[in-house]
Structures are given as structure tokens and as C-alpha cells.
Protein backbone atom coordinates (compact mmCIF):
# COMPACT_ATOMS: atom_id res chain seq x y z
CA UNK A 1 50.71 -60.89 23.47
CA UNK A 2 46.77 -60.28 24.33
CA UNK A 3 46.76 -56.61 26.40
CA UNK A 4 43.34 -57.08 28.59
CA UNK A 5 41.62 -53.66 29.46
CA UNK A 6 41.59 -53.77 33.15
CA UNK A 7 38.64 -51.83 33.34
CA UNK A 8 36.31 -53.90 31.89
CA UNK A 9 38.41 -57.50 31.14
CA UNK A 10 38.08 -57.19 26.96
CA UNK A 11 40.64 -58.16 25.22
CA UNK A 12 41.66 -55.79 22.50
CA UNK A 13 40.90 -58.45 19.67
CA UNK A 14 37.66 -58.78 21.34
CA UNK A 15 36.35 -54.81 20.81
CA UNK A 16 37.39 -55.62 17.30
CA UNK A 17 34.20 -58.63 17.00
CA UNK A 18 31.51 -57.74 15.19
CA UNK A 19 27.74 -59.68 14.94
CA UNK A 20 25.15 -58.50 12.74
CA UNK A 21 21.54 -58.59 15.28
CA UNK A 22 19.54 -56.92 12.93
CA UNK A 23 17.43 -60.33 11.96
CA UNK A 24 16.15 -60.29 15.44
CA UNK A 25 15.45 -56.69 16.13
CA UNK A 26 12.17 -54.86 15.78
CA UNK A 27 12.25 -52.16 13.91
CA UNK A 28 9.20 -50.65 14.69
CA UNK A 29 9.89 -50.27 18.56
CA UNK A 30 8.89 -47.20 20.05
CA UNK A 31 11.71 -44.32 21.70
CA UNK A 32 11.38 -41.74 23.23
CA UNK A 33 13.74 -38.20 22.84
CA UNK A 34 16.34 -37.92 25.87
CA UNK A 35 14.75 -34.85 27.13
CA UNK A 36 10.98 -36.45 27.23
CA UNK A 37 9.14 -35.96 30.55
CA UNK A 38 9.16 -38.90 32.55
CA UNK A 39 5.08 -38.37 32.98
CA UNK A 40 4.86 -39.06 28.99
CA UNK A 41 7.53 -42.01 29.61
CA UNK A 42 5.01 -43.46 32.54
CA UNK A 43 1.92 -43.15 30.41
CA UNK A 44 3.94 -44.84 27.55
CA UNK A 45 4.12 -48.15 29.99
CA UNK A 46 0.43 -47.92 30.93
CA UNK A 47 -1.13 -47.49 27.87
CA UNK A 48 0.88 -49.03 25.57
CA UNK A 49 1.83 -52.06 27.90
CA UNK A 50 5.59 -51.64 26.64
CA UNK A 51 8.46 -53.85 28.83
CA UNK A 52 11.49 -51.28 27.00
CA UNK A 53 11.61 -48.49 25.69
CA UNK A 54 14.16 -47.18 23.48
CA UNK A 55 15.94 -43.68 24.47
CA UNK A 56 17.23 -41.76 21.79
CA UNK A 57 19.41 -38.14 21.33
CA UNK A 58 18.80 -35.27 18.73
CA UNK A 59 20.64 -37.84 15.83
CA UNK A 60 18.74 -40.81 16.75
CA UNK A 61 21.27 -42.82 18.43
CA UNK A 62 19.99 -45.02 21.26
CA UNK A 63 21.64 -43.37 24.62
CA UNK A 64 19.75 -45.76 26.56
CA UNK A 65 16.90 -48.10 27.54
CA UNK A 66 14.18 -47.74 30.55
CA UNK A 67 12.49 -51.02 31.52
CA UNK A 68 9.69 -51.60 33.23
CA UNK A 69 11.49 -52.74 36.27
CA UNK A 70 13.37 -49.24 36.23
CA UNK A 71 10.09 -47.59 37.06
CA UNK A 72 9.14 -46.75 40.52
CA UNK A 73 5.50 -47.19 40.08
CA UNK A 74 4.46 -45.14 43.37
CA UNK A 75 7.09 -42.11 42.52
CA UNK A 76 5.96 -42.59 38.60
CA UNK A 77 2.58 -42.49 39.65
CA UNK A 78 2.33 -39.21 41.86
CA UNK A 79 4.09 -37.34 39.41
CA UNK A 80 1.57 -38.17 36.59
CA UNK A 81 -1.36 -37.73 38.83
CA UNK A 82 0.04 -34.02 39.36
CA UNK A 83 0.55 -33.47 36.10
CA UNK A 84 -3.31 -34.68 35.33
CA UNK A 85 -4.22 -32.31 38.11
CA UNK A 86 -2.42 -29.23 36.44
CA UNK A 87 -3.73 -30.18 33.46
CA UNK A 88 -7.35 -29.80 34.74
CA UNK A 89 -6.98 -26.91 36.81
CA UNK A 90 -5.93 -24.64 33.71
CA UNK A 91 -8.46 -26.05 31.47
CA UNK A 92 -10.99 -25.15 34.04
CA UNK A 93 -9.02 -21.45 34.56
CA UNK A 94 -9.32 -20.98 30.74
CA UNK A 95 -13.55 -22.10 30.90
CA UNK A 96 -13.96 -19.76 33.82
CA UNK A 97 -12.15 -16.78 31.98
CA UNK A 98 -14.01 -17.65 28.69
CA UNK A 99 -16.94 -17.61 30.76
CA UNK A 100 -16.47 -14.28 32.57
CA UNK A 101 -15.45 -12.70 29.29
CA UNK A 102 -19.08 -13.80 27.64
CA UNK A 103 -21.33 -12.60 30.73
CA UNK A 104 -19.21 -9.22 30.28
């Protein structure tokens, strides 16, 4: 008798199917840790022109994938341009400081 997981429809025998996709996978994809900023995600995608990108945990297992598509450009975009602008205000802080501390 065949005992189909009414959750998701799979057969039993079915979970036990194997196929080996490691001829068509790239091994040299870039990931990106679980915990990265979403900032360093969004300037992945721009500079790098990915479509995926690979999310891993602490052991290296892929947790999950983000996709261009999954990227709200606009909300993507103001965060970044914040972060640029935070960016620039302390490195013009630490010039004034440095500055201050030479005229003294």
C-alpha cells in the first residue's frame, strides 16, 4: 500500500529518490552568510549582475536562495543609499576631528 503525505502529496517511496545534479551545478557561485546585511546583498546584484544568490548558515549549508525578482528595488535601494550616507557622514566626522586635533 503507497501512504501519501497529505501535506505535501509525496509518496513515501518518492522521499526515498535520489538524482545526482552535481554535473550541472556551478561550483563557484557566490553566497552569502544568513546574517549578511541586505545593503551588502543589494550591492551584490548591482555590481556583480548576479540573478541568485546562494544563502548559507555557520556550516555552509544552503538555507536559502534570493533572486533577483525577490528584491524590491525601491525599498533595496533607500536602504543602501542610507547606508552610503552614514558611511560618508563618519568619514567626514573622523577628517573634521583629525583636523581639529592638528590645528590644536
Amino acid at each position: 500500500m503507497c501512504i501519501r503525505d497529505r501535506s505535501t502529496g509525496v509518496l513515501r517511496e518518492e522521499r526515498e529518490l535520489y538524482m545526482d545534479l552535481t554535473p550541472y551545478m556551478n561550483g563557484s557561485s557566490l553566497s552569502v552568510h544568513h546574517t549578511t546585511r541586505m545593503t551588502r546583498v543589494y550591492d551584490l546584484f548591482r555590481r556583480v549582475g548576479l540573478r541568485h544568490l546562494t544563502i548559507v548558515n555557520s556550516t555552509n549549508t544552503i538555507v536559502g536562495i534570493i533572486t533577483r525578482v525577490d528584491i524590491l528595488p525601491e525599498r533595496c535601494k533607500e536602504l543602501y543609499d542610507k547606508k552610503m550616507q552614514l558611511r560618508m557622514s563618519r568619514r567626514s566626522a573622523r577628517t573634521a576631528s583629525r583636523r581639529s586635533q592638528v590645528l590644536s
